[in-house]
N, C-alpha and C. Protein backbone atom coordinates (compact mmCIF):
# COMPACT_ATOMS: atom_id res chain seq x y z
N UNK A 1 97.68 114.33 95.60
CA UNK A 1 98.62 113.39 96.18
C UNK A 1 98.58 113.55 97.68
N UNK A 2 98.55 113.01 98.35
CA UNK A 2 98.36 112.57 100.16
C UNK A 2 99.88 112.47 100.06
N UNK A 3 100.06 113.49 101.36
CA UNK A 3 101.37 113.32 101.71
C UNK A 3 102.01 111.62 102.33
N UNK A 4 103.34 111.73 101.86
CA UNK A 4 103.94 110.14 102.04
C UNK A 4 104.24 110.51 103.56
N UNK A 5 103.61 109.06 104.11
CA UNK A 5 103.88 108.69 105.64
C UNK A 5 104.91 107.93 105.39
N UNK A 6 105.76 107.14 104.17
CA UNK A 6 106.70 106.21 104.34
C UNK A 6 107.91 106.67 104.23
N UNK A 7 108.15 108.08 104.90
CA UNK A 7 109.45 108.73 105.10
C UNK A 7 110.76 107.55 105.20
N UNK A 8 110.30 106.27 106.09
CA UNK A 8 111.55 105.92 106.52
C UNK A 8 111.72 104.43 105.73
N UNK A 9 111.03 104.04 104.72
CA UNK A 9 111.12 103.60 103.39
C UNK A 9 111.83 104.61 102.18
N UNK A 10 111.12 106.01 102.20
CA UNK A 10 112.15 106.81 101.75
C UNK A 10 113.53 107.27 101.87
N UNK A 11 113.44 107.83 103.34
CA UNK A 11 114.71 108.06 103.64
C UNK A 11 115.76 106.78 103.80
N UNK A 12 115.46 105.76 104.38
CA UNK A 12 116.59 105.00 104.52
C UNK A 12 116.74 104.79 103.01
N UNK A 13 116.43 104.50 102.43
CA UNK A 13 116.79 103.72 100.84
C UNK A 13 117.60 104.72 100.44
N UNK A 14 117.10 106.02 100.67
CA UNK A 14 118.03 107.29 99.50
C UNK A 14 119.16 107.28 100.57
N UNK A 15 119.10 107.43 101.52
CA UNK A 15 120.36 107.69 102.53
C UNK A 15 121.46 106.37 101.60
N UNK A 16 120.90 105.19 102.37
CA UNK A 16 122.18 104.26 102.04
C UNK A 16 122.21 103.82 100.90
N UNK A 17 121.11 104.47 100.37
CA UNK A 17 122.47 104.40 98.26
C UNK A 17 122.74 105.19 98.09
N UNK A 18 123.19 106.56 98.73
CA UNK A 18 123.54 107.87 98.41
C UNK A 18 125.06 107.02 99.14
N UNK A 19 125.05 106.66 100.50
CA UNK A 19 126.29 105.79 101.03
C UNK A 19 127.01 104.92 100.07
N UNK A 20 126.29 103.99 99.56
CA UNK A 20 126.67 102.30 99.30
C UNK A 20 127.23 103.17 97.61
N UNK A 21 126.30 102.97 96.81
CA UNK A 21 126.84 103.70 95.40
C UNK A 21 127.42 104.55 95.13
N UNK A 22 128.54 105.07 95.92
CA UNK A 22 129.92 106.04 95.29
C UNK A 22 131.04 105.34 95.07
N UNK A 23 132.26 106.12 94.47
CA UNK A 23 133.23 105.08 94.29
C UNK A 23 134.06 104.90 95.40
N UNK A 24 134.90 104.07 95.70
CA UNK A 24 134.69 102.51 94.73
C UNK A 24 133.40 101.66 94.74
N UNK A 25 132.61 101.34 93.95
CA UNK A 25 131.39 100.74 94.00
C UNK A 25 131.68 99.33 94.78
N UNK A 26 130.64 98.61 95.31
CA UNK A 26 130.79 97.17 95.36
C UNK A 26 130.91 96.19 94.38
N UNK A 27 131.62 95.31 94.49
CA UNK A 27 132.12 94.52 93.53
C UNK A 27 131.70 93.19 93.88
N UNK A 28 131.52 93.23 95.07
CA UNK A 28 130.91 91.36 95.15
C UNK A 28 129.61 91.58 96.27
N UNK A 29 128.89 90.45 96.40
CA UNK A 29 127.63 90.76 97.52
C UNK A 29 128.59 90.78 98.83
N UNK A 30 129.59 90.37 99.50
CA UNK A 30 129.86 90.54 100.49
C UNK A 30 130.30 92.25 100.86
N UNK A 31 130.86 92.73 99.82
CA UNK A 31 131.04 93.53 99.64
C UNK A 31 130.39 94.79 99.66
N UNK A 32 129.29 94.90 99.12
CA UNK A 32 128.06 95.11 99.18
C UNK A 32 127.14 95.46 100.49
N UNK A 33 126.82 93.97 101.11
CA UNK A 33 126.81 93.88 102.58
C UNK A 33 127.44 95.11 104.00
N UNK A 34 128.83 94.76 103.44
CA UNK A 34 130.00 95.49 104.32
C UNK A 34 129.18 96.80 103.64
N UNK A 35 128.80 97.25 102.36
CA UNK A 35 128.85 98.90 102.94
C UNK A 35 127.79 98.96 103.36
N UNK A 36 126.62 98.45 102.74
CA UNK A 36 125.18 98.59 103.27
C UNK A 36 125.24 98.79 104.73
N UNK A 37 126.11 97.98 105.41
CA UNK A 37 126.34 97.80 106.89
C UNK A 37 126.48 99.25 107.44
N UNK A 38 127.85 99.47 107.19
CA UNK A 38 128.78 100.63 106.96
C UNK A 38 127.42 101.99 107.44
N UNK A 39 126.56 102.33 106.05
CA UNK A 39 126.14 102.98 105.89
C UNK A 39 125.20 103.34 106.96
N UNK A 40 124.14 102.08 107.62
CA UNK A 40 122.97 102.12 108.67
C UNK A 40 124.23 102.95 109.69
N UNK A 41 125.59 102.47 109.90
CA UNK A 41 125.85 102.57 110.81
C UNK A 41 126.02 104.12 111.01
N UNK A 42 126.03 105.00 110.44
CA UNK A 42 126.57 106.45 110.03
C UNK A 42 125.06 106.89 110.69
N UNK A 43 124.13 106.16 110.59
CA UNK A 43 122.58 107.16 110.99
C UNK A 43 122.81 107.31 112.36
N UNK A 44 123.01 108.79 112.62
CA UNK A 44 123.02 109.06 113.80
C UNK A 44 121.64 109.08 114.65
N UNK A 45 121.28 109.88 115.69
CA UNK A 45 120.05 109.98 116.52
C UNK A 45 119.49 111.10 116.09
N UNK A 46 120.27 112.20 115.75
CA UNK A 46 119.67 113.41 115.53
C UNK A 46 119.32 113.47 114.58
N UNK A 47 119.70 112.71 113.64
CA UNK A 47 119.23 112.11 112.21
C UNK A 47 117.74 111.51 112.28
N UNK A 48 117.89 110.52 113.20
CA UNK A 48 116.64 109.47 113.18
C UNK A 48 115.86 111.08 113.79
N UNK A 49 116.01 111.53 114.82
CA UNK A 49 114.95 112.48 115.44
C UNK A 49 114.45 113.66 114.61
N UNK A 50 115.28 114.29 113.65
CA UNK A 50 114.62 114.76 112.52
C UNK A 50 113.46 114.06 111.33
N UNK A 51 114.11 113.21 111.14
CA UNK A 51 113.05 112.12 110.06
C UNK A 51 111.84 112.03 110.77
N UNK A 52 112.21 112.19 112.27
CA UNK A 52 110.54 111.97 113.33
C UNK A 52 110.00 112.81 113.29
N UNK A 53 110.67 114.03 113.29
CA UNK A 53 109.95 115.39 113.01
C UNK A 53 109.31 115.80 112.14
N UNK A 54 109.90 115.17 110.63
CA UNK A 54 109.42 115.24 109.38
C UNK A 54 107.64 114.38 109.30
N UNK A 55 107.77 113.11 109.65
CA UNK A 55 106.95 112.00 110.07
C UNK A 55 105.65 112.95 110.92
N UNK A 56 106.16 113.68 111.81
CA UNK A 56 105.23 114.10 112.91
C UNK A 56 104.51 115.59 112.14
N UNK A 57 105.32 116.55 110.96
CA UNK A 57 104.74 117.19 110.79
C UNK A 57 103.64 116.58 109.28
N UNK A 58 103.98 115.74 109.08
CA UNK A 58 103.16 115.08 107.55
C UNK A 58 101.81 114.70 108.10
N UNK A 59 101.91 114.20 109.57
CA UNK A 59 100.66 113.36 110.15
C UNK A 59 99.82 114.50 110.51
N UNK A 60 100.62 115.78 110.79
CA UNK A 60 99.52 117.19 111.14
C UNK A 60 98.81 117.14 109.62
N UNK A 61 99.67 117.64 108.91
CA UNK A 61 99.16 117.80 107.53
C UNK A 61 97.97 116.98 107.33
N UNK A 62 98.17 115.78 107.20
CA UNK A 62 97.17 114.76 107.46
C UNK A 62 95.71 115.21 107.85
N UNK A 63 96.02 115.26 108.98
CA UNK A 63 95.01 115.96 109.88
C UNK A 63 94.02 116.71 109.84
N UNK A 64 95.11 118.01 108.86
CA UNK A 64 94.36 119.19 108.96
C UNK A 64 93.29 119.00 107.70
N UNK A 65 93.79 118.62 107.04
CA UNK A 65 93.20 118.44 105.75
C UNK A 65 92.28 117.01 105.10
N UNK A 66 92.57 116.36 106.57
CA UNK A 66 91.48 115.33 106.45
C UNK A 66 91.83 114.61 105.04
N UNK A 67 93.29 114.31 104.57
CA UNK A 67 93.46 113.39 104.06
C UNK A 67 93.83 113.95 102.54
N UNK A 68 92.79 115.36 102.53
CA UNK A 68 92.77 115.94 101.03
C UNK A 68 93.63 115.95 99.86
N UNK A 69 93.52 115.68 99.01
CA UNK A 69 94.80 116.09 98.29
C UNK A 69 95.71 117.19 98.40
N UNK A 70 97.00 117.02 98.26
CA UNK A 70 97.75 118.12 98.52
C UNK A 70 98.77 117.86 97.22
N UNK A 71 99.42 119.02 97.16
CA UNK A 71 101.06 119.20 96.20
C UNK A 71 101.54 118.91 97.14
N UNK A 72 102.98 119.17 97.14
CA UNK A 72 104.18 118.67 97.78
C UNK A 72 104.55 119.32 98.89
N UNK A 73 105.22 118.86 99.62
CA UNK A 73 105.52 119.12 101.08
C UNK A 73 106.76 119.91 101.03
């Protein structure tokens, strides 16, 4: 398995349904919306600058190994 470069396909999705899907759930799409909203808004910088870090050490990995298969990170 080649390590995933789509950290921030990963991470955002798990972040804001780890946000959006607790209770009280959404009950209508506007609703919905409002937390989805809600949730981007909570990503801080030091947040985003870790995920970069994560991003920046996967692309070494990358690198070193010329793509090779690997287990998990």
């Amino acid at each position: 398995m080649h390590p995933s470069l789509s950290l921030c396909d990963y991470f955002l999705w798990g972040y804001v349904k780890n946000k959006v899907f607790v209770p009280p759930q959404p009950v209508s799409l506007p609703d919905l919306k409002n937390k989805i909203t809600a949730a981007i808004e909570t990503i801080t910088l030091d947040l985003l600058s870790r995920v970069w870090q994560e991003l920046d050490y996967r692309l070494d990995v990358c690198r070193v190994t010329k793509g090779a298969h690997i287990e998990y990170l």
